[in-house]
Protein backbone atom coordinates (compact mmCIF):
# COMPACT_ATOMS: atom_id res chain seq x y z
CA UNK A 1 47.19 -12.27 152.26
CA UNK A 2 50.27 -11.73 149.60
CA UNK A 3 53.01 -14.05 149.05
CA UNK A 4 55.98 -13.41 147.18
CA UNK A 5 58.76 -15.11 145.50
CA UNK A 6 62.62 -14.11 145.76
CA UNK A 7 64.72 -15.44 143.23
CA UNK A 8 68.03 -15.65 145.23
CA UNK A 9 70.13 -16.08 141.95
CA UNK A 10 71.76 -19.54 143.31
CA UNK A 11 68.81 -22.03 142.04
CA UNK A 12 67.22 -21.26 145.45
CA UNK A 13 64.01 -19.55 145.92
CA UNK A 14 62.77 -17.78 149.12
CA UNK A 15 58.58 -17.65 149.78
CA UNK A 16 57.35 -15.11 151.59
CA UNK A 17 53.91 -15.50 152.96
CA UNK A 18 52.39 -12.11 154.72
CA UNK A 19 48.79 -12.81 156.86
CA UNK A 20 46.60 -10.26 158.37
CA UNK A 21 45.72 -11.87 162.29
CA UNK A 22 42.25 -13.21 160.62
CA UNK A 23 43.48 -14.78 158.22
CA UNK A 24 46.41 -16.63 161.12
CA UNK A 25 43.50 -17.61 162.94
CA UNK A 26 41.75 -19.09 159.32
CA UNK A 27 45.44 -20.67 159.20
CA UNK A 28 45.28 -22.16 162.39
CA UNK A 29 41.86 -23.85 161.99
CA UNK A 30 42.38 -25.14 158.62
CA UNK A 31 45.76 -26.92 160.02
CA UNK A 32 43.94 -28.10 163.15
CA UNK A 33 41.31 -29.92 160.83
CA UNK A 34 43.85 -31.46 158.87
CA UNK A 35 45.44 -32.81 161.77
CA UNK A 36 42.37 -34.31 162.63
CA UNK A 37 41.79 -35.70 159.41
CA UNK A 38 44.69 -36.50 157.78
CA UNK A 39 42.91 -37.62 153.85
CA UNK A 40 42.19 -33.50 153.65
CA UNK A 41 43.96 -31.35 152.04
CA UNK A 42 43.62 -27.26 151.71
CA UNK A 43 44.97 -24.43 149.32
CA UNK A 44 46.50 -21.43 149.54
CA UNK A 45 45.64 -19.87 146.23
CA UNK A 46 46.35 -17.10 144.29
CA UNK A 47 44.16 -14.50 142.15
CA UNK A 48 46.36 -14.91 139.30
CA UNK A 49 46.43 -11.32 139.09
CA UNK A 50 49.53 -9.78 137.21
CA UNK A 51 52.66 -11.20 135.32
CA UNK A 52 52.73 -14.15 137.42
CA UNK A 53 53.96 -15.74 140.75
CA UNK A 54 52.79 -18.23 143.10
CA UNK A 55 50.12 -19.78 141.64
CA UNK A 56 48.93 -22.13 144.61
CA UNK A 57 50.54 -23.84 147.64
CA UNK A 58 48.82 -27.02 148.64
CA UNK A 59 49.08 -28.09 152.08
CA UNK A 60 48.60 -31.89 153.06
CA UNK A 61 49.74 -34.48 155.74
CA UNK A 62 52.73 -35.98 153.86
CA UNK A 63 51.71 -39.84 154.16
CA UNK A 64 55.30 -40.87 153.40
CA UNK A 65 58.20 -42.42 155.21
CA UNK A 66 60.55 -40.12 153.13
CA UNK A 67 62.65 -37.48 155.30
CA UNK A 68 61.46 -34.28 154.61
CA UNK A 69 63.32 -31.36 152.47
CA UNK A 70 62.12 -28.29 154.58
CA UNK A 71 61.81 -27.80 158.11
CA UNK A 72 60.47 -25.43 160.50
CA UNK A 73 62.18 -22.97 162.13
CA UNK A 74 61.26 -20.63 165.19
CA UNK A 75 60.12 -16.94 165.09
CA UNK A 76 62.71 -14.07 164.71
CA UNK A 77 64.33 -13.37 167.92
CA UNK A 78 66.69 -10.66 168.99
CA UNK A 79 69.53 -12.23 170.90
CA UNK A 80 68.69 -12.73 174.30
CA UNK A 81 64.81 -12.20 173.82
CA UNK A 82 62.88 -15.27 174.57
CA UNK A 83 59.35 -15.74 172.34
CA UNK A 84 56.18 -14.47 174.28
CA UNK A 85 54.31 -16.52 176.60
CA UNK A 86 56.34 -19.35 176.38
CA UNK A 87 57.79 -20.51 179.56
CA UNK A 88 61.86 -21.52 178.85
């Protein structure tokens, strides 16, 4: 796994996270569990190898009423292209 961090010069930052299809499946589980128990929590840490970076990302069921500040978006599409196995 490697994350990086893109300072876009604007007081916005851009996170990149890159997964080898292992660790997408260790992804997927870990989110499924948390769905089904919502008091967990997991981490994506870091080896704090280097000058520094992303330290640790903590994922968690947000218990709050509070509208969000990021969102989801789909996968990267070329116009026209519609995402595998997904009926439209």
């Amino acid at each position: 796994m490697n994350a990086t961090l893109d300072d876009w010069k604007n007081g916005w930052f851009g996170v990149g996270l890159g997964l080898a299809p292992a660790e997408v499946d260790a992804l997927i589980a870990h989110l499924q569990r948390l769905k089904a128990d919502p008091e967990q929590h997991f981490h994506i840490a870091s080896e704090y190898k280097g000058n520094g970076g992303i330290g640790d990302i903590e994922v968690f069921v947000d218990p709050t009423a509070v509208p969000g500040n990021m969102r989801l978006s789909s996968l990267a599409l070329k116009p026209g292209e519609d995402i595998p196995g997904h009926a439209v």
